[in-house]
PDB file of N, CA and C in Angstrom:
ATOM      1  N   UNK A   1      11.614  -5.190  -9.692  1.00  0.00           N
ATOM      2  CA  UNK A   1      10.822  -4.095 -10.217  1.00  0.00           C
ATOM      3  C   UNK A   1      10.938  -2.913  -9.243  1.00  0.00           C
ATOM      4  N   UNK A   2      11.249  -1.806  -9.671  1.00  0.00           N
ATOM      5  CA  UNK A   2      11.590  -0.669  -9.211  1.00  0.00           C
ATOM      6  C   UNK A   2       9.550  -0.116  -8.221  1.00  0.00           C
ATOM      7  N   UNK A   3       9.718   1.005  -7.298  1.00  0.00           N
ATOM      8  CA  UNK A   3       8.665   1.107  -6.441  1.00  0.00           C
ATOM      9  C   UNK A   3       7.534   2.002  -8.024  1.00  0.00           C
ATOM     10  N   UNK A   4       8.772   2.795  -8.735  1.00  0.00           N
ATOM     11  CA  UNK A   4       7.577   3.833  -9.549  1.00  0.00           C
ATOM     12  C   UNK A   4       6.999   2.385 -10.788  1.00  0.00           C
ATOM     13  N   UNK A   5       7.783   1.881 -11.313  1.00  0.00           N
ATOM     14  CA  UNK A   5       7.545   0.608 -11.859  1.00  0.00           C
ATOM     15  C   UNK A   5       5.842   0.037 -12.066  1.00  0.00           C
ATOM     16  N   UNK A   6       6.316  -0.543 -10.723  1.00  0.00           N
ATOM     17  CA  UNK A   6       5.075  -1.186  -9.844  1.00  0.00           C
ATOM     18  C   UNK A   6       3.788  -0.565 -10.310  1.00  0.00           C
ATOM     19  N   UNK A   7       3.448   1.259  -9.618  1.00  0.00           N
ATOM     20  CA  UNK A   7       2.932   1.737  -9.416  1.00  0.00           C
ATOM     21  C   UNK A   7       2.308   2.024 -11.042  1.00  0.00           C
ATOM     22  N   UNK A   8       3.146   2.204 -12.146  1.00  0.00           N
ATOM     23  CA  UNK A   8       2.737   2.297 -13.121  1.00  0.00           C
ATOM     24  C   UNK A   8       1.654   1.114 -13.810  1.00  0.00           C
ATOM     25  N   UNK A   9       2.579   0.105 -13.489  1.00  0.00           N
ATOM     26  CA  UNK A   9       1.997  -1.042 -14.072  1.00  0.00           C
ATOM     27  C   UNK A   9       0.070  -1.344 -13.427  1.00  0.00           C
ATOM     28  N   UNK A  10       0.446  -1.343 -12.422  1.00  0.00           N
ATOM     29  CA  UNK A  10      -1.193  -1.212 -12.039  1.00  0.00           C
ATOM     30  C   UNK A  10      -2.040  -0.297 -12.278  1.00  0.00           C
ATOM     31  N   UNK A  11      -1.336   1.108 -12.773  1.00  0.00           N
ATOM     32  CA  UNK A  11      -2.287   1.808 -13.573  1.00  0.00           C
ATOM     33  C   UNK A  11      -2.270   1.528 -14.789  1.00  0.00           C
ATOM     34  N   UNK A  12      -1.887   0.823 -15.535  1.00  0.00           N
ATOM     35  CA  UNK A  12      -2.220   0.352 -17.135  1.00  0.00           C
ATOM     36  C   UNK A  12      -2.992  -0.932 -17.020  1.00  0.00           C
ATOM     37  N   UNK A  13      -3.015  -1.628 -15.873  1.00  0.00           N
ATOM     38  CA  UNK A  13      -4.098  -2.636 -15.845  1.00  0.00           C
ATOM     39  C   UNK A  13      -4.919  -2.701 -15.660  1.00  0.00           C
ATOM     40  N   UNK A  14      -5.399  -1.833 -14.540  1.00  0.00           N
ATOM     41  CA  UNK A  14      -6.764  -1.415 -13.944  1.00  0.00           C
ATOM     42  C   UNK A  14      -6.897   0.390 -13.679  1.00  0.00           C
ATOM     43  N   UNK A  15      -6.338   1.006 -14.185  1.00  0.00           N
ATOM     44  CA  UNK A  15      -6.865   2.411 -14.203  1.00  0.00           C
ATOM     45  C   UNK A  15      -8.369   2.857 -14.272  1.00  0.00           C
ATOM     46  N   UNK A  16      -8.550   2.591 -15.809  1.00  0.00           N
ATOM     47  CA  UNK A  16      -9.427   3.019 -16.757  1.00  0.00           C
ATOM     48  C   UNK A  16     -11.247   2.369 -16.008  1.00  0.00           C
ATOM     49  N   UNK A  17     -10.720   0.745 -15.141  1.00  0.00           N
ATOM     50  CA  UNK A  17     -11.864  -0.002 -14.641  1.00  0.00           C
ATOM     51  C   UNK A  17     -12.260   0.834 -13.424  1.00  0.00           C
ATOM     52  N   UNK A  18     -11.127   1.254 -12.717  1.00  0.00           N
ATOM     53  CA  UNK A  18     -11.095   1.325 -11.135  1.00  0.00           C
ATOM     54  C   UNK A  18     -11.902   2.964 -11.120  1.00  0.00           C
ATOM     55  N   UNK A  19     -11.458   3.455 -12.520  1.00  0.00           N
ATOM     56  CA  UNK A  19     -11.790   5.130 -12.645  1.00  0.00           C
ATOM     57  C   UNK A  19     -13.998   5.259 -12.935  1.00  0.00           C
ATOM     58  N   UNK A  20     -14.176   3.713 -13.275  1.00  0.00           N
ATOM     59  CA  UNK A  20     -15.317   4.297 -13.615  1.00  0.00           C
ATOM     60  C   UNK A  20     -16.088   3.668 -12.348  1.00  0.00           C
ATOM     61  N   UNK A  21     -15.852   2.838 -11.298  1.00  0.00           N
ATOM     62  CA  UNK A  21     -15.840   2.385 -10.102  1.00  0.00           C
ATOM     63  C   UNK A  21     -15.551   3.569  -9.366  1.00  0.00           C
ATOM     64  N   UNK A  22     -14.963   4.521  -9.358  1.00  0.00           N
ATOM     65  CA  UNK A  22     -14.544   5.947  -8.663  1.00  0.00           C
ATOM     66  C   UNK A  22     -13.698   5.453  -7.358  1.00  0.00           C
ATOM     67  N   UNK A  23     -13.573   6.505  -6.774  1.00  0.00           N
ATOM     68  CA  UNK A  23     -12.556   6.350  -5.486  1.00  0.00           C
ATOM     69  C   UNK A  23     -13.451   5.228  -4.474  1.00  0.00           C
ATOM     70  N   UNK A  24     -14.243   6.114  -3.962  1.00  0.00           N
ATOM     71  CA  UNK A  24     -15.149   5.564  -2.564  1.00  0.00           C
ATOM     72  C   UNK A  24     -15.259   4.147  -2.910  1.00  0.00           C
ATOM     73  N   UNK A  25     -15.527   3.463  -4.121  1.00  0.00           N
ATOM     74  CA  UNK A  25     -15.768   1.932  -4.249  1.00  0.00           C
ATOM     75  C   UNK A  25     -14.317   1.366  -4.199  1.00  0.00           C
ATOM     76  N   UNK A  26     -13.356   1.594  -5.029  1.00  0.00           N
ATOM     77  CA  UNK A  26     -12.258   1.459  -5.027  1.00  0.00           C
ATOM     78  C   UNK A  26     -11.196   0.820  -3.531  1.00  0.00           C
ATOM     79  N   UNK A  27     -11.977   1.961  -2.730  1.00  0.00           N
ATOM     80  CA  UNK A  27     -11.159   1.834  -1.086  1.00  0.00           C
ATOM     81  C   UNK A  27     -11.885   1.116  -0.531  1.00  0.00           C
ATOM     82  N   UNK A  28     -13.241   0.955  -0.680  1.00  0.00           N
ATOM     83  CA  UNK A  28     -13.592  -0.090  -0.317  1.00  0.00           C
ATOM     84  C   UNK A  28     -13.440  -1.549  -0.580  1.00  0.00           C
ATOM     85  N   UNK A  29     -13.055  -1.530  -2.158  1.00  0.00           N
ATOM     86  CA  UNK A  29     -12.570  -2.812  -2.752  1.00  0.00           C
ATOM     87  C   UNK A  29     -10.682  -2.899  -1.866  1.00  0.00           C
ATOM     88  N   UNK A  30     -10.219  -1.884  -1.732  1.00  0.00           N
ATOM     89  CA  UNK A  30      -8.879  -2.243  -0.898  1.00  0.00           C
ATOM     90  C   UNK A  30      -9.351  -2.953   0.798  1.00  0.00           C
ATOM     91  N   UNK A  31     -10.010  -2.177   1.338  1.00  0.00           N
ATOM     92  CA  UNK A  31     -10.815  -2.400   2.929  1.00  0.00           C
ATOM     93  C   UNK A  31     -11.135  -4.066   2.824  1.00  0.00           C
ATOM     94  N   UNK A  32     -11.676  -4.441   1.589  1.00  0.00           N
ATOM     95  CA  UNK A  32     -11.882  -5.828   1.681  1.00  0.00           C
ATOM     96  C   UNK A  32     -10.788  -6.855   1.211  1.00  0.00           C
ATOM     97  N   UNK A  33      -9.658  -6.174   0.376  1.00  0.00           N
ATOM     98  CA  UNK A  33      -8.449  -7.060   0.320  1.00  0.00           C
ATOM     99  C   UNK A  33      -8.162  -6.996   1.471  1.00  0.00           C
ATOM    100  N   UNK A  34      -7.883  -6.168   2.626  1.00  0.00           N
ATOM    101  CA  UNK A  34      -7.080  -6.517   3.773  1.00  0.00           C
ATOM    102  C   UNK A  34      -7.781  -7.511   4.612  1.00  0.00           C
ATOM    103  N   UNK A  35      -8.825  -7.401   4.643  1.00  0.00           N
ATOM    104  CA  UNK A  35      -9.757  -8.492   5.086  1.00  0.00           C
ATOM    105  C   UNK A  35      -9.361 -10.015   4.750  1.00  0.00           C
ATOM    106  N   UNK A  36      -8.900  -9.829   3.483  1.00  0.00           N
ATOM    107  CA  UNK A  36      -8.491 -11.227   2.833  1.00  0.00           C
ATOM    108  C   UNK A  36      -7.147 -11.435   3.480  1.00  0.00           C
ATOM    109  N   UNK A  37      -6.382 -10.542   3.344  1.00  0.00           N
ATOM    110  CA  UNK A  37      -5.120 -10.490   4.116  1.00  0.00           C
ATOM    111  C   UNK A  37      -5.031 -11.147   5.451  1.00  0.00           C
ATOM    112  N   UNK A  38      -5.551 -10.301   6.114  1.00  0.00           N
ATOM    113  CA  UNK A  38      -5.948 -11.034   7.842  1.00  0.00           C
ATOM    114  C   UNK A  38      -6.532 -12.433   7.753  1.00  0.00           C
ATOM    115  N   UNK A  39      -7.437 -12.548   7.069  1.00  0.00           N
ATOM    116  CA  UNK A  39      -7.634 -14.259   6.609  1.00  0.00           C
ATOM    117  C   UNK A  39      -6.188 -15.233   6.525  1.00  0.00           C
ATOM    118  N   UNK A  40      -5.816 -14.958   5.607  1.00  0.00           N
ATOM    119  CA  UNK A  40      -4.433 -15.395   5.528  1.00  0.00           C
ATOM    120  C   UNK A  40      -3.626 -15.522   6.322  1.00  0.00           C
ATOM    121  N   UNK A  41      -3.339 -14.441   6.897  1.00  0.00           N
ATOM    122  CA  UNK A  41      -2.386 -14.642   8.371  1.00  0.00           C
ATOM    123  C   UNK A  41      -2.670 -15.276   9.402  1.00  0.00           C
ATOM    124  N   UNK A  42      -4.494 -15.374   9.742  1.00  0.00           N
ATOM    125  CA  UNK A  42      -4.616 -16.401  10.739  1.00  0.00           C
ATOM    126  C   UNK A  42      -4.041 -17.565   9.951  1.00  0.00           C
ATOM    127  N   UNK A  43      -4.679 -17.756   9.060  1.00  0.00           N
ATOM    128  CA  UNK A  43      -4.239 -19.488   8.440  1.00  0.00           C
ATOM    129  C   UNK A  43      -3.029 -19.498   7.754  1.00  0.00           C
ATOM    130  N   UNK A  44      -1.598 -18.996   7.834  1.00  0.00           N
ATOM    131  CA  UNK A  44      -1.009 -19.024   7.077  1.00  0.00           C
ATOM    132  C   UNK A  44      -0.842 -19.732   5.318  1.00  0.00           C
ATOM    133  N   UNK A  45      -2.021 -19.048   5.241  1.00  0.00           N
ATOM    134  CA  UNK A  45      -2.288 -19.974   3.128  1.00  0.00           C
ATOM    135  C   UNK A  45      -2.688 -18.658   2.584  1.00  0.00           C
ATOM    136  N   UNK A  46      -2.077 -18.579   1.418  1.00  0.00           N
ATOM    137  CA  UNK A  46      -1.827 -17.137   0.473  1.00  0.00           C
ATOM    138  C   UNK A  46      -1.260 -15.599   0.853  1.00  0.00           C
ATOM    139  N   UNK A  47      -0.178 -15.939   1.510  1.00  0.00           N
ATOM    140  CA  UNK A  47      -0.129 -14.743   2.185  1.00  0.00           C
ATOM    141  C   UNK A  47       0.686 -13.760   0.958  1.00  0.00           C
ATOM    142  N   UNK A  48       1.369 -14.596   0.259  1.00  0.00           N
ATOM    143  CA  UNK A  48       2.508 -13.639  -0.910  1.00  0.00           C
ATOM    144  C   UNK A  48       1.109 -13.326  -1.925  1.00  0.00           C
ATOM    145  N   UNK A  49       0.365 -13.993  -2.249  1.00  0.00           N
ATOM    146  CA  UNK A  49      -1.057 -13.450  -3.033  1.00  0.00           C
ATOM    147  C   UNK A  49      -1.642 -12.153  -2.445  1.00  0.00           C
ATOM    148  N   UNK A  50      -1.974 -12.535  -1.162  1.00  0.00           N
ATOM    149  CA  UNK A  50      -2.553 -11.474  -0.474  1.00  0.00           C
ATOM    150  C   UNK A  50      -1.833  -9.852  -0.021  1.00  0.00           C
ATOM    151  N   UNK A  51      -0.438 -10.222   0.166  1.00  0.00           N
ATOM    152  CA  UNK A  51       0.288  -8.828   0.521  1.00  0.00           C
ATOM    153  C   UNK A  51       0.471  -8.456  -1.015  1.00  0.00           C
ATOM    154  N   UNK A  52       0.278  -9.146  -2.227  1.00  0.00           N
ATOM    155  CA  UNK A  52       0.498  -8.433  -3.509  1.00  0.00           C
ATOM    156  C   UNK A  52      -0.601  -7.535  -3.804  1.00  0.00           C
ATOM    157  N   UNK A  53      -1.943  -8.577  -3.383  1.00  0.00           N
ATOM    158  CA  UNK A  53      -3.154  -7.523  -3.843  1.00  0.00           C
ATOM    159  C   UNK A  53      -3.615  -6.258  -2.951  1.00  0.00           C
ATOM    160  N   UNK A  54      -2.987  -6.491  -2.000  1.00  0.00           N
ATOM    161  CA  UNK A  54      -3.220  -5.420  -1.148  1.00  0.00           C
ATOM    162  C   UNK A  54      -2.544  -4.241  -1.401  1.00  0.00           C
ATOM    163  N   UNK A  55      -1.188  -4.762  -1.963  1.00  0.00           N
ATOM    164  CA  UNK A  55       0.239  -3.444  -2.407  1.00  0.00           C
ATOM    165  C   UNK A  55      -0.911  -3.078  -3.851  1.00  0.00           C
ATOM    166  N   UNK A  56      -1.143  -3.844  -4.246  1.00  0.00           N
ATOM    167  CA  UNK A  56      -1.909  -3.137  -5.859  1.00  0.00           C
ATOM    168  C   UNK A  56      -2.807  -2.217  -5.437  1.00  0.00           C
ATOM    169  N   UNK A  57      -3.721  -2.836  -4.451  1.00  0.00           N
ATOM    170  CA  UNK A  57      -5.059  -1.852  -4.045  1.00  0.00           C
ATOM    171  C   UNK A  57      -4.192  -0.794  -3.860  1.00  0.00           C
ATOM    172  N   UNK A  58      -3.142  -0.384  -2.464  1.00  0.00           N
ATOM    173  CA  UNK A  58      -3.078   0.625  -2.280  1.00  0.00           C
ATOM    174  C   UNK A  58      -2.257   1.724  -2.925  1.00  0.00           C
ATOM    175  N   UNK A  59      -1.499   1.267  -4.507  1.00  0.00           N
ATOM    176  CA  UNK A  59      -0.693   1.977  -5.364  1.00  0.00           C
ATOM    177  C   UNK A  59      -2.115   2.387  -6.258  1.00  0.00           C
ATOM    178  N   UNK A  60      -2.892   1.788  -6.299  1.00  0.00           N
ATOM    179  CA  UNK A  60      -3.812   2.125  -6.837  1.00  0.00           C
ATOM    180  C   UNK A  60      -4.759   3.250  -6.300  1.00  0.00           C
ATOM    181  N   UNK A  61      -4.683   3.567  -4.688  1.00  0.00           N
ATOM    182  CA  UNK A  61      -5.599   4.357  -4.774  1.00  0.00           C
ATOM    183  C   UNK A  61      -4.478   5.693  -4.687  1.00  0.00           C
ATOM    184  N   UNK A  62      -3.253   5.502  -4.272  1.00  0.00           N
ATOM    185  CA  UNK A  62      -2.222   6.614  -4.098  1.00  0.00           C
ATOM    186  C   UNK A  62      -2.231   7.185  -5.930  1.00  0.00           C
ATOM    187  N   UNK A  63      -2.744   6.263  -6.650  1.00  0.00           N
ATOM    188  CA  UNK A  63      -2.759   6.897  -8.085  1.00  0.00           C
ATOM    189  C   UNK A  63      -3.963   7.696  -8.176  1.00  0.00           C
ATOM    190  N   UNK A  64      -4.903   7.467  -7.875  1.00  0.00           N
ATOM    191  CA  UNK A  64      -6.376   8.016  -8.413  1.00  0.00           C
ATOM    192  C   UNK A  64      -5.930   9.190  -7.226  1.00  0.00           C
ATOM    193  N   UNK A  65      -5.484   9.570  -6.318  1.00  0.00           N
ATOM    194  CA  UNK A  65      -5.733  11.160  -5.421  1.00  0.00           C
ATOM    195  C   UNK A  65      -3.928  11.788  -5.652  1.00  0.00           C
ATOM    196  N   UNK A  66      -3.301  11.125  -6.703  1.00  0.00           N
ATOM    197  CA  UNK A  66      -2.215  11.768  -7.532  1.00  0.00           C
ATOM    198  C   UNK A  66      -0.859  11.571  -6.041  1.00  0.00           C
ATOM    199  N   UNK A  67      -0.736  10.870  -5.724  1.00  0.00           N
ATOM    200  CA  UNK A  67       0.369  10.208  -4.964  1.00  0.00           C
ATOM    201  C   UNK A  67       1.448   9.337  -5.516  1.00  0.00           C
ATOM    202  N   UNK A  68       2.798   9.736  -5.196  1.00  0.00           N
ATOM    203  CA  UNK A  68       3.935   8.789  -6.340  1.00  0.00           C
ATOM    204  C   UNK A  68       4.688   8.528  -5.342  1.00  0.00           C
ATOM    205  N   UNK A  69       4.208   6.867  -5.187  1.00  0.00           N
ATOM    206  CA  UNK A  69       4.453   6.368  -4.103  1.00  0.00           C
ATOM    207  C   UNK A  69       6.509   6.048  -3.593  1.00  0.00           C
ATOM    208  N   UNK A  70       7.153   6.489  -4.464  1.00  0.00           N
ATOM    209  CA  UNK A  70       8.389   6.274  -4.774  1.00  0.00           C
ATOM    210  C   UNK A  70       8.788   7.770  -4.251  1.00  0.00           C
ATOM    211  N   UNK A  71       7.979   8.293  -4.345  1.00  0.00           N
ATOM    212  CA  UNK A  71       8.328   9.602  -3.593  1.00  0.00           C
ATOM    213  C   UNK A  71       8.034   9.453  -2.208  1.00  0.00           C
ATOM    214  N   UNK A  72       6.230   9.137  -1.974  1.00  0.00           N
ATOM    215  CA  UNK A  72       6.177   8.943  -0.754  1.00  0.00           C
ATOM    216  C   UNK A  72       7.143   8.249   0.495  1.00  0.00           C
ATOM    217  N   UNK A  73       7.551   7.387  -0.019  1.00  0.00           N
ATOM    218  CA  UNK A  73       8.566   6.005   0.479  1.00  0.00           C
ATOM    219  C   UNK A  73       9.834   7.128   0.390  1.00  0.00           C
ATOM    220  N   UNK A  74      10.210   7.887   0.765  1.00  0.00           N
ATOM    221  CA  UNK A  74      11.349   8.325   0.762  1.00  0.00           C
ATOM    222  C   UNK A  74      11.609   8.713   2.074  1.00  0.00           C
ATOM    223  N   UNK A  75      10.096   9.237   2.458  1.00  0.00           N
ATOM    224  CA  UNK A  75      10.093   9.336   3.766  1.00  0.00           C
ATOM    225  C   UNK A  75      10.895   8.911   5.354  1.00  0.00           C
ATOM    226  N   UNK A  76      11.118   7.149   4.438  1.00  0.00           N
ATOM    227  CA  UNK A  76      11.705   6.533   5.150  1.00  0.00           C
ATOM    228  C   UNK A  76      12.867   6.477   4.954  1.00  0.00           C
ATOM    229  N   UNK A  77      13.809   6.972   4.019  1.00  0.00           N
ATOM    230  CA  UNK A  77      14.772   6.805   3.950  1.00  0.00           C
ATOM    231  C   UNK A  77      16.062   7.110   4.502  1.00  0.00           C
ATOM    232  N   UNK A  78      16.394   7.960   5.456  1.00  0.00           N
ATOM    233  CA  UNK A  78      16.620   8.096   6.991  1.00  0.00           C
ATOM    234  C   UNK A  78      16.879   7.094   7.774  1.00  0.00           C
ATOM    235  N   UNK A  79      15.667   6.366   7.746  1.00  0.00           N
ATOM    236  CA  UNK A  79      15.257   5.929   9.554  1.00  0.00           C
ATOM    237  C   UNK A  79      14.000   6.099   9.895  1.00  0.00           C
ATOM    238  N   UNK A  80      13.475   6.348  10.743  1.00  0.00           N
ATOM    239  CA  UNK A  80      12.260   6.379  11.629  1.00  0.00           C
ATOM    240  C   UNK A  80      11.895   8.077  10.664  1.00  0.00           C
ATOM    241  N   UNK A  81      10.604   8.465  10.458  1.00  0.00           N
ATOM    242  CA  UNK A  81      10.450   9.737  10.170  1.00  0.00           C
ATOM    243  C   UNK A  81      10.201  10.401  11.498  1.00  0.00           C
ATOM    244  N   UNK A  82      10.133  10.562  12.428  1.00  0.00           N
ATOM    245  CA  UNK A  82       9.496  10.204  13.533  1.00  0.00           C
ATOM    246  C   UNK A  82      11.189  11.154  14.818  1.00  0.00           C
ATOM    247  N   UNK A  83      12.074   9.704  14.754  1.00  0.00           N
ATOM    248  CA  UNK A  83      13.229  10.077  15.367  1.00  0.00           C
ATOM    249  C   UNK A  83      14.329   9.932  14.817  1.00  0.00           C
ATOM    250  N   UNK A  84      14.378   9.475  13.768  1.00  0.00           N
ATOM    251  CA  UNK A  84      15.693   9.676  12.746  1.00  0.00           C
ATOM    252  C   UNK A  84      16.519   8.407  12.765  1.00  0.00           C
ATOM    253  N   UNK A  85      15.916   7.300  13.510  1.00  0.00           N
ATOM    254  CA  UNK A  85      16.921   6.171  13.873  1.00  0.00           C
ATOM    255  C   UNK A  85      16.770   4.799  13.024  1.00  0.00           C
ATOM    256  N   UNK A  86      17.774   4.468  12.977  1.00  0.00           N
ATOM    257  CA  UNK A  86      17.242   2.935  12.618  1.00  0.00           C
ATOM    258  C   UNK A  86      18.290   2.302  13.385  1.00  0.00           C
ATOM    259  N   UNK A  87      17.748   1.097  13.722  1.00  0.00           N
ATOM    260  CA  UNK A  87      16.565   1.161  14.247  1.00  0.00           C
ATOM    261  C   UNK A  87      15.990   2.424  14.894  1.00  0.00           C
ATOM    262  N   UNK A  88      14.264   2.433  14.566  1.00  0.00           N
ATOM    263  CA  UNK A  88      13.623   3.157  15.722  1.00  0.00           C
ATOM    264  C   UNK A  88      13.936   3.294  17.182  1.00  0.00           C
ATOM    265  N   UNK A  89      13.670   4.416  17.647  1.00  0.00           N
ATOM    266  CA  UNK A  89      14.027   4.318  19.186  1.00  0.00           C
ATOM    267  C   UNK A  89      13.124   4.595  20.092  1.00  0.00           C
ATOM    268  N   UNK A  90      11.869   5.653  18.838  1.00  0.00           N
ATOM    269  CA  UNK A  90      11.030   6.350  19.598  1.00  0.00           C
ATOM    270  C   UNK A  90       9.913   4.966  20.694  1.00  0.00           C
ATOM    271  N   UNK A  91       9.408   5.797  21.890  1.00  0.00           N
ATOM    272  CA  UNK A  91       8.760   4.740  22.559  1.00  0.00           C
ATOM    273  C   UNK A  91       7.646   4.158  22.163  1.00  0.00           C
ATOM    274  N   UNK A  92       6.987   2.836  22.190  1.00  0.00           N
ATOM    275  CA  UNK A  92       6.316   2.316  21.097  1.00  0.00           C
ATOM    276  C   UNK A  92       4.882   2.628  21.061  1.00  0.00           C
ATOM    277  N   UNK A  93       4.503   3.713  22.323  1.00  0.00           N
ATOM    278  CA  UNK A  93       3.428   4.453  23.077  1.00  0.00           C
ATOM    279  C   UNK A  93       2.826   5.547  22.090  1.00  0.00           C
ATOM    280  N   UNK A  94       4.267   6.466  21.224  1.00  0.00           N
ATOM    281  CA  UNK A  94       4.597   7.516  20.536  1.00  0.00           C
ATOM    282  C   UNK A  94       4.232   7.353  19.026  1.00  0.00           C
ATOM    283  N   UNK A  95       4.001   6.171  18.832  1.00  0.00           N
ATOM    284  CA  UNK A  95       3.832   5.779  17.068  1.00  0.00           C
ATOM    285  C   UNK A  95       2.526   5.626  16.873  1.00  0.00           C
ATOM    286  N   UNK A  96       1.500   5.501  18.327  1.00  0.00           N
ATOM    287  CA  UNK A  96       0.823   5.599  17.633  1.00  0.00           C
ATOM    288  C   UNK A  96      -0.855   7.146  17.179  1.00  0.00           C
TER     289      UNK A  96
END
C-alpha cells in the first residue's frame, strides 16, 4: 500500500468519528497509543499491532490539520534533511 493510500484509508474509517472527538482528544487518543507502544517494546508482544495503530493515530492527525503525509515523507528523500547523507553523518548531539 502506497504512503497517500494508507493515509486515505484511515480517513474513510475514522474521519467522520475522530472529527466529532476534535483534535485535542484525538492527540491525546495518539499520546496513549504510544504508551501502548512502549508497553510492547518492553515486553516484546504486539509490537506489529502497536506500530500500526500508532502509524493510524498519526496519519490521522496529519489529516485533521491538512498534512499529506506522502508529501511530508519526501523530506527524506535525499538522506538526512539535516546533512544530506545517507547514511547520516551529522553528530548525534545535533539531531536533537
Amino acid at each position: 500500500m502506497e504512503i497517500r493510500e494508507f493515509q486515505k484509508l484511515i480517513k474513510d474509517i475514522y474521519y467522520e468519528k475522530d472529527m466529532e472527538r476534535e483534535l485535542r482528544a484525538t492527540f491525546t487518543w495518539f499520546i496513549e497509543e504510544i504508551g501502548e507502544l512502549a508497553r510492547a517494546m518492553r515486553t516484546n508482544k504486539g509490537l506489529e499491532e502497536e506500530f500500526a495503530d500508532v502509524s493510524a493515530w498519526l496519519f490521522q492527525l496529519a489529516t485533521f490539520v491538512g498534512i499529506d503525509m506522502e508529501s511530508a515523507f519526501a523530506r527524506y528523500k535525499d538522506g538526512c534533511p539535516k546533512c544530506g547523507k545517507l547514511p547520516c553523518t551529522c553528530n548525534p548531539c545535533d539531531k536533537v
